[in-house]
Protein backbone atom coordinates (compact mmCIF):
# COMPACT_ATOMS: atom_id res chain seq x y z
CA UNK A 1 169.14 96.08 88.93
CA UNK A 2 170.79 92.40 89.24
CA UNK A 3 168.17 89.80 89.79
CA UNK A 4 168.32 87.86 93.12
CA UNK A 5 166.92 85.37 95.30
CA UNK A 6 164.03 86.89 97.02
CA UNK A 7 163.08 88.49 94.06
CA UNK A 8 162.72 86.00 91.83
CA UNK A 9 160.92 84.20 95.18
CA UNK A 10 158.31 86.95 95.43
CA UNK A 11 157.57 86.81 91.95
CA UNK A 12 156.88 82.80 92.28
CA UNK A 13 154.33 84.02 95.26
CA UNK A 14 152.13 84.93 92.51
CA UNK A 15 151.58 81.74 90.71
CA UNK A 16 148.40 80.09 92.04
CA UNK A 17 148.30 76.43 91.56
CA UNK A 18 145.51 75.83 89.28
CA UNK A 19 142.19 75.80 90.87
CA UNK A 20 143.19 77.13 93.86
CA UNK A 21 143.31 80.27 95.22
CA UNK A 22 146.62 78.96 96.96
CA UNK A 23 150.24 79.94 95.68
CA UNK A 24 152.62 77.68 94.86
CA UNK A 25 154.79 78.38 97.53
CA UNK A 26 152.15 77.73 100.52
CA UNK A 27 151.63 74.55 98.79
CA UNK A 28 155.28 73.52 99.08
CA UNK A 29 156.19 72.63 95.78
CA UNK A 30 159.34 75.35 95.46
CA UNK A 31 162.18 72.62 95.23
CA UNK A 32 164.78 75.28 94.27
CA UNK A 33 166.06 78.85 93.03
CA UNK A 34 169.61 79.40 91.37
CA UNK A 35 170.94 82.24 90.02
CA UNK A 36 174.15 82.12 88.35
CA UNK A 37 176.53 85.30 88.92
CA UNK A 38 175.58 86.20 84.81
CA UNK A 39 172.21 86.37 85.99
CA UNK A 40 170.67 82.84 84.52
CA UNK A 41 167.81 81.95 86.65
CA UNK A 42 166.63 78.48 87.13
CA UNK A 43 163.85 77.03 89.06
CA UNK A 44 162.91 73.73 90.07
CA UNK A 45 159.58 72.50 91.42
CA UNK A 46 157.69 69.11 92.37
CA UNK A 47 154.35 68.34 91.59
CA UNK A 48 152.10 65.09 92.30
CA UNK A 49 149.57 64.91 89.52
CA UNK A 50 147.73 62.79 87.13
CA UNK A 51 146.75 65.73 85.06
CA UNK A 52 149.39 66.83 82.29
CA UNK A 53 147.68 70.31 82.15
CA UNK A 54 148.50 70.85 85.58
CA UNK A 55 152.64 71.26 84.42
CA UNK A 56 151.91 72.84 81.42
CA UNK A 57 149.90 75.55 82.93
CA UNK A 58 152.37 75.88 85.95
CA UNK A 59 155.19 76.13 83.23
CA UNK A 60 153.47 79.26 81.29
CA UNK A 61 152.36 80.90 84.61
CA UNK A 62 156.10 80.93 86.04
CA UNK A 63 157.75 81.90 82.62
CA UNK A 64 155.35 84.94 82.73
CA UNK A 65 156.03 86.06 86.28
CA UNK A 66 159.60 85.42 85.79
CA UNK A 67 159.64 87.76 82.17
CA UNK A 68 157.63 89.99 83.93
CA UNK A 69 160.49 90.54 87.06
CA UNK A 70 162.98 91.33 84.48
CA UNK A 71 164.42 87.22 84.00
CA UNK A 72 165.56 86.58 80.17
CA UNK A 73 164.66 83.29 79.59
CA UNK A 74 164.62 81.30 82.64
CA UNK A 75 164.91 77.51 83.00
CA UNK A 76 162.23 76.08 84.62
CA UNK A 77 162.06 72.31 85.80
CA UNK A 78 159.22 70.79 86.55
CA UNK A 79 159.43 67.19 88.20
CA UNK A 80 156.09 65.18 88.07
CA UNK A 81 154.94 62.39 90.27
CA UNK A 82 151.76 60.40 88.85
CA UNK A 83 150.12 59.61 92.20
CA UNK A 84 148.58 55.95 92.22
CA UNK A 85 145.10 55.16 91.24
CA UNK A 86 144.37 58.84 91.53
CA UNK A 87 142.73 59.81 88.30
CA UNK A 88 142.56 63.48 88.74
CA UNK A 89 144.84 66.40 89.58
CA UNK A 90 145.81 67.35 93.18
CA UNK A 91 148.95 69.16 94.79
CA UNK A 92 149.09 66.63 97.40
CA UNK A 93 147.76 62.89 96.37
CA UNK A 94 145.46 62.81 99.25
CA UNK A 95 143.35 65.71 98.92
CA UNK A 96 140.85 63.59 96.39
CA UNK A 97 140.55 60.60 99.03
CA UNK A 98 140.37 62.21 102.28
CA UNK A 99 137.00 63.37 103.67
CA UNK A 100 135.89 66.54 103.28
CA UNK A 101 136.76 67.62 107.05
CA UNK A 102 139.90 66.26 107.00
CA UNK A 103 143.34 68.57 106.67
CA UNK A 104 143.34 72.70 107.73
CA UNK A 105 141.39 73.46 104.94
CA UNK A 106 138.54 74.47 107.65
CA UNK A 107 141.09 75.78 109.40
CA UNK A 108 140.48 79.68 110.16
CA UNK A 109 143.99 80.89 111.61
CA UNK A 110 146.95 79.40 111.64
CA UNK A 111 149.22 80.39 113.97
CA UNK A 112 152.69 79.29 114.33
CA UNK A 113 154.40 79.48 118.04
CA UNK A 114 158.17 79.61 117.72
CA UNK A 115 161.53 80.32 119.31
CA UNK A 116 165.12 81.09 117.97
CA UNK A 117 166.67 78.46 120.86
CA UNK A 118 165.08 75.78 122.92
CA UNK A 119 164.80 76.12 126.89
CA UNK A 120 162.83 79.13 126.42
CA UNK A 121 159.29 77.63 127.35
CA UNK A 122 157.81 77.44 123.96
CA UNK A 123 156.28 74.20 124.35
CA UNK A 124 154.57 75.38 127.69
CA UNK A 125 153.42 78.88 125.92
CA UNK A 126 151.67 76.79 123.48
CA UNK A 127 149.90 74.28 125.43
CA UNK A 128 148.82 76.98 127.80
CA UNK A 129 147.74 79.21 125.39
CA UNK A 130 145.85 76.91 123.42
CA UNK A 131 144.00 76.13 126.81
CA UNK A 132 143.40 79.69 126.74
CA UNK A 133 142.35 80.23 123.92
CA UNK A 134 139.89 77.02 124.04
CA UNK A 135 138.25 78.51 127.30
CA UNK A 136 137.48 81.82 125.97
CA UNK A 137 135.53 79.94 122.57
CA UNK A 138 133.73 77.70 125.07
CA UNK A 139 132.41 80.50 127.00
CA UNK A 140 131.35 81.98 123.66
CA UNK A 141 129.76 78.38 122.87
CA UNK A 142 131.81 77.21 120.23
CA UNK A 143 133.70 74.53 122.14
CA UNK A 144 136.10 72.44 120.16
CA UNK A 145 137.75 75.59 117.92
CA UNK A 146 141.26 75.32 118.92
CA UNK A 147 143.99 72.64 117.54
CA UNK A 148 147.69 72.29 118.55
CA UNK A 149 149.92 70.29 116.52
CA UNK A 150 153.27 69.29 117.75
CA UNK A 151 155.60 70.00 115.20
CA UNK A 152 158.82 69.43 117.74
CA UNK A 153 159.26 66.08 116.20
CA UNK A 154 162.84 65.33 118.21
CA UNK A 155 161.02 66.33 121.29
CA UNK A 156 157.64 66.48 121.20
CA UNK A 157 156.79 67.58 124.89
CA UNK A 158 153.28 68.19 124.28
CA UNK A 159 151.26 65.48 125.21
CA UNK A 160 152.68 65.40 128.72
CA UNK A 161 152.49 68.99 129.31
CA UNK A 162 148.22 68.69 128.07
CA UNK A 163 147.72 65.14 129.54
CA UNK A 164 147.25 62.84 126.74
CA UNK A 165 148.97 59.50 126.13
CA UNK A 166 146.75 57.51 124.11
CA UNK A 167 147.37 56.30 120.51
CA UNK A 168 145.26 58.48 118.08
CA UNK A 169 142.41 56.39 116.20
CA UNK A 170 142.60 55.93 112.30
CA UNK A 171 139.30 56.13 110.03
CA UNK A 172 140.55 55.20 106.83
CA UNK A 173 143.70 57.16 106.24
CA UNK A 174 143.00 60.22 108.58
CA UNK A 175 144.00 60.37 111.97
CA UNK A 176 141.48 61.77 114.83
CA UNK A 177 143.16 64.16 116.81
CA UNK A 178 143.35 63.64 120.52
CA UNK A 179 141.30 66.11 122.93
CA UNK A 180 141.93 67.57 126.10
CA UNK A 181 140.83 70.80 128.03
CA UNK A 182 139.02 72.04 124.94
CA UNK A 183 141.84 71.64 122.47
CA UNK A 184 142.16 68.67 119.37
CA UNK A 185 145.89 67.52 119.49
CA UNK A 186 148.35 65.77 117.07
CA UNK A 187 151.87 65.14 118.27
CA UNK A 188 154.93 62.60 117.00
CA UNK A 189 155.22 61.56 120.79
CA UNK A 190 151.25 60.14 120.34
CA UNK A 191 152.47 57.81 118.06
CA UNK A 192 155.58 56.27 118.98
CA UNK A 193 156.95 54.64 122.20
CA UNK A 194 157.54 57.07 125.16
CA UNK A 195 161.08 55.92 125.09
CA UNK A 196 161.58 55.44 121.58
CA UNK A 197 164.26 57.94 119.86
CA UNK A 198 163.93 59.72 116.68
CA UNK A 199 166.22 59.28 114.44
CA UNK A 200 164.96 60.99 111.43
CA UNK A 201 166.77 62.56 108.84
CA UNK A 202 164.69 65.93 107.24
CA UNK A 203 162.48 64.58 104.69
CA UNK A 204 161.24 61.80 106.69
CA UNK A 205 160.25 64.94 109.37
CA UNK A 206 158.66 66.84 106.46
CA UNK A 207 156.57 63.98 105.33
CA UNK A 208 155.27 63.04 109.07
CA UNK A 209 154.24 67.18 109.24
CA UNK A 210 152.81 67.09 106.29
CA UNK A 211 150.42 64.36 107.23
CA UNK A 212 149.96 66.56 110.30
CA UNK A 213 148.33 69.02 107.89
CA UNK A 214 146.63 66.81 105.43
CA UNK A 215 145.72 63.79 107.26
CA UNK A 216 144.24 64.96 110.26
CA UNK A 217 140.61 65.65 111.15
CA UNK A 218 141.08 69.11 112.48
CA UNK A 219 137.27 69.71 111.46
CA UNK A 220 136.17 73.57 111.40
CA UNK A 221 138.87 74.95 113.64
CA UNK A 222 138.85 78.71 114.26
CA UNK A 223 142.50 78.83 115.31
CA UNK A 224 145.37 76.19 115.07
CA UNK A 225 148.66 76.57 116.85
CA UNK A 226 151.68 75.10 115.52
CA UNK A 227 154.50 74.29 117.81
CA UNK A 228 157.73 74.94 115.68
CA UNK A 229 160.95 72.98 116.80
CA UNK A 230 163.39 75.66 118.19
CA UNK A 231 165.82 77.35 115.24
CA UNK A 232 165.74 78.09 111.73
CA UNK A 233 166.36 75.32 110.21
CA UNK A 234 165.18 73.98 107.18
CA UNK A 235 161.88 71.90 108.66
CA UNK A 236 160.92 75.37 110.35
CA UNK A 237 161.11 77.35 106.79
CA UNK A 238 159.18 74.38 104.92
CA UNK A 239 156.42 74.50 107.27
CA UNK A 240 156.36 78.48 107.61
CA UNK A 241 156.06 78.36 103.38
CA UNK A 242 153.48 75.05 103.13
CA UNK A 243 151.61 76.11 105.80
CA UNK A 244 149.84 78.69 104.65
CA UNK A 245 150.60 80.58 108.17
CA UNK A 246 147.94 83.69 109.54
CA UNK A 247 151.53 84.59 111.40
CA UNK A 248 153.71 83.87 113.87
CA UNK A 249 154.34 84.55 118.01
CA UNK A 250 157.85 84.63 119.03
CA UNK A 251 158.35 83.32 122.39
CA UNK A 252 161.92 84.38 124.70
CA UNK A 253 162.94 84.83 127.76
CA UNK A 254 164.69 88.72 128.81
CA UNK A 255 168.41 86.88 129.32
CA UNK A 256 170.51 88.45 126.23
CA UNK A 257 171.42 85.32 124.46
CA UNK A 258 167.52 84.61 124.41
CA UNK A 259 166.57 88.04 122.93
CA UNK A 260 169.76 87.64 119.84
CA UNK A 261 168.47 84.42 118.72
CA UNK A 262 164.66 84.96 119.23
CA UNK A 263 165.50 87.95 116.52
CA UNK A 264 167.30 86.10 113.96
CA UNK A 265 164.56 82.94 114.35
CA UNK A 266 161.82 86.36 113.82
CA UNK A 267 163.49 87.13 110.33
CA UNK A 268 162.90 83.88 109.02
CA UNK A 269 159.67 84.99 108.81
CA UNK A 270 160.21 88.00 107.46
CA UNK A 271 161.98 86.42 104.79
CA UNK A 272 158.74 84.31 104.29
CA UNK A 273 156.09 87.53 103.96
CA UNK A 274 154.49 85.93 107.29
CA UNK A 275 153.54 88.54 109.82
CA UNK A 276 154.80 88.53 113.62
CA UNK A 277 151.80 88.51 115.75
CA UNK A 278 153.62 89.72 119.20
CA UNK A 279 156.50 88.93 120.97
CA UNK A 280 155.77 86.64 124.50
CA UNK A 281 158.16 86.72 127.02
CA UNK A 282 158.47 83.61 129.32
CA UNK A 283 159.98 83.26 132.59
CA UNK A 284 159.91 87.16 133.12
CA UNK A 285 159.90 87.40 136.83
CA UNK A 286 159.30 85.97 140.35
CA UNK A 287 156.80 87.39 142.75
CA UNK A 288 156.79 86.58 146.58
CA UNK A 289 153.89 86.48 148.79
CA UNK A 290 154.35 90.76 149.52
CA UNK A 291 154.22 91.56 145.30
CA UNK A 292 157.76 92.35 145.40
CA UNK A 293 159.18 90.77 142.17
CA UNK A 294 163.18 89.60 141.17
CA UNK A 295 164.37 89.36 137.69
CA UNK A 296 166.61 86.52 137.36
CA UNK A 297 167.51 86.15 133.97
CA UNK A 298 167.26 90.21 133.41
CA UNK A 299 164.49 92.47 132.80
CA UNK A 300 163.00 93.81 129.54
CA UNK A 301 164.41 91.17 126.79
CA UNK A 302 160.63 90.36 125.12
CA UNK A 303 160.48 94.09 124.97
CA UNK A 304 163.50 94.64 122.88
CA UNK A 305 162.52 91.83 120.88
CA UNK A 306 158.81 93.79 120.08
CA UNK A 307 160.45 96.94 119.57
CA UNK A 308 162.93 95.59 117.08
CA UNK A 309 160.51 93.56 115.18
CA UNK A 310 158.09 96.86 115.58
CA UNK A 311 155.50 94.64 117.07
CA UNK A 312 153.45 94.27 120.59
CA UNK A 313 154.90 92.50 123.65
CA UNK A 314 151.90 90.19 124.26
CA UNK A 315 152.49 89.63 127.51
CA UNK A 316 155.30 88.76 130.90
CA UNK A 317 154.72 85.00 131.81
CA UNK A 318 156.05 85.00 135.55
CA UNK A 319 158.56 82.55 136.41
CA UNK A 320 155.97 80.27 138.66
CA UNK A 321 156.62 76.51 140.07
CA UNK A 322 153.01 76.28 138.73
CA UNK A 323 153.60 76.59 135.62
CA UNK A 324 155.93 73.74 135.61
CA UNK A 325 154.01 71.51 138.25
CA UNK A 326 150.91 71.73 135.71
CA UNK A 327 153.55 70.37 132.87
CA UNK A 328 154.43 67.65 134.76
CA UNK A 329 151.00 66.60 135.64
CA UNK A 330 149.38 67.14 132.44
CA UNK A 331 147.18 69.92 134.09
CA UNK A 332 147.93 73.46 132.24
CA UNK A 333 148.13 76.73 134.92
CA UNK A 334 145.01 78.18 133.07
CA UNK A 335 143.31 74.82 133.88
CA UNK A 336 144.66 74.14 137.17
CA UNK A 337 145.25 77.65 138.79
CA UNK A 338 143.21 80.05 136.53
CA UNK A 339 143.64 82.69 138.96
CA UNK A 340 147.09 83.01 139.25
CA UNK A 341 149.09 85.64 137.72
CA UNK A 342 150.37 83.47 135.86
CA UNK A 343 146.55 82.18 133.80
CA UNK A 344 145.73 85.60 133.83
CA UNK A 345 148.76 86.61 131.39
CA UNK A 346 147.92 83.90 129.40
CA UNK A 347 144.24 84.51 129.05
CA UNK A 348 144.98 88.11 128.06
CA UNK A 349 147.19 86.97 125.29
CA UNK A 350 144.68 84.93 123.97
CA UNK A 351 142.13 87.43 124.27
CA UNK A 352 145.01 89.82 122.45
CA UNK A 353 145.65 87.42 119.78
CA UNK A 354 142.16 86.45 118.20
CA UNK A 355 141.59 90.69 118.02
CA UNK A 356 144.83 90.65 116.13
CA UNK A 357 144.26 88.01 114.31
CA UNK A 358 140.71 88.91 113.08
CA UNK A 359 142.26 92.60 111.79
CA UNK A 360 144.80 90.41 110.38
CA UNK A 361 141.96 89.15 107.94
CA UNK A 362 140.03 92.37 107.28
């Protein structure tokens, strides 16, 4: 059987970095695969390090996995950055410095919230359901569980849509998140002029991400939404394999061009061994005052999308001038209106999500 790709990529998944229970992968330090058409295998990786064990033990580990998938002797690079005046080792060189509640690593769940195409309402799925999510911990009394972190560096909507505008404070080198309605939030639009453009090219995106993860006080967080940027590109797969991800919500609306991409955006992580939580759709339907409902952009697109993926449609977000009134103001529906239809399907998703999420982890 010829050697490929994903093989040789699920065989990697085993390596743990050493002295953590972590793979190699979640960590991010996968810098490349090749596999020539004679079946030569090489692999490339980047680690940050002061320790020379740290490489050496790496090396052996992957050689054995590697042997052990059926690769004759592989090549296996190993670039190593010597972080300054950091004496010991560490797969980022901030995880000695930072303070102990500082970074996910109290983070229970993390949950990435994701689209194939933008205009779907991804942005506003995520802020309201982190609001939702928020409300039903408070009412358990465990208020401040639930952290969203913008990740939609081009257009990072989310402080609007929760009603934060404020620069984030700095104690030492960690940022404090923001917090509104319940919910600790860390955007790219908190730090730089409303106006200002981004003009980034991908690793300066990775980097400012990666300090979302590692330099934020997210503090003992039972659940942590991510909000990817729309696509498949390669800032969504770097964060869906660094992230260490619990799994992933796909959010579309029913039109057909919504549902095609929302499934091709879905096997990214498939490709990634990250599990697809449900599928939400957004926009579904408008109600009048009678209950009688209208489908304007089609009927029963999240549906396919669950079925396809074989997993649950969460729930059918009606198409409500609430929903987008709240946006503007800063005022989520399930905060403003939680009566409405609308607060109600969000609220049950929640409620749907941390049951799924806690059989996840059984």
């Amino acid at each position: 059987m010829p050697i490929d790709k994903e093989t040789i990529q699920k065989a990697l998944g085993q390596v743990r970095y050493p002295g953590f229970s972590r793979d190699i992968l979640s960590f991010g330090l996968l810098r490349g695969i090749e596999v020539t058409p004679d079946g030569k295998v090489t692999v490339g990786l980047a680690v940050t390090t002061a320790d020379p064990e740290i490489p050496k033990k790496l090396y052996n580990d992957i050689e054995a996995v590697l042997k052990a998938a059926g690769v004759i002797d592989p090549e296996i690079a190993i670039t190593v950055t010597v972080p300054k005046n950091a004496p010991a080792a560490s797969p980022t060189a901030t995880d000695n410095k930072l303070p102990i509640d500082a970074g996910v690593k109290n983070v229970k769940y993390i949950v990435a919230v994701a689209s194939g195409k933008g205009g779907v309402g991804k942005s506003t799925f995520a802020v309201n359901l982190a609001c939702a999510l928020a409300r039903s911990f408070t009412e358990k009394g465990q208020p401040g569980r639930v952290g969203l972190m913008d990740c939609d560096i081009y257009g990072p909507s989310v402080p609007l849509m929760i009603g934060v505008n404020t620069r984030p404070e700095m104690e030492g080198e960690v940022l404090i998140p923001l917090e509104n309605f319940g919910v600790k939030i860390m955007s790219m639009g908190l730090l730089i002029d409303a106006d200002a453009p981004v003009v980034w090219r991908g690793p300066m995106i990775m980097k400012t991400i990666s300090q979302f993860a590692s330099n934020v006080r997210w503090g003992e967080c039972e659940i942590l939404l991510i909000d990817l940027p729309p696509g498949t590109g390669d800032a969504q797969l770097s964060i869906a394999q660094s992230m260490a991800l619990s799994g992933a919500i796909i959010v579309t609306t029913p039109q057909t061009a919504a549902v095609s991409v929302a499934l091709r955006g879905a096997a990214m992580f498939a490709k990634v061994g990250i599990p697809i939580i449900g599928v939400a759709e957004n926009m579904s339907y408008l109600e009048d005052c009678n209950g009688s409902r209208q489908y304007p952009f089609g009927q029963g697109g999240g549906l396919k999308v669950a079925t396809t993926l074989d997993t649950e449609l969460l729930g059918e977000v009606p198409l409500d001038a609430a929903v987008r009134q709240g946006g503007d103001l800063g005022i989520p529906i399930v905060i403003s209106h939680p009566d409405s239809n609308a607060a109600r399907v969000f609220k049950s998703v929640a409620l749907t999500i941390m049951h799924k999420l806690g059989q996840i982890s059984q």
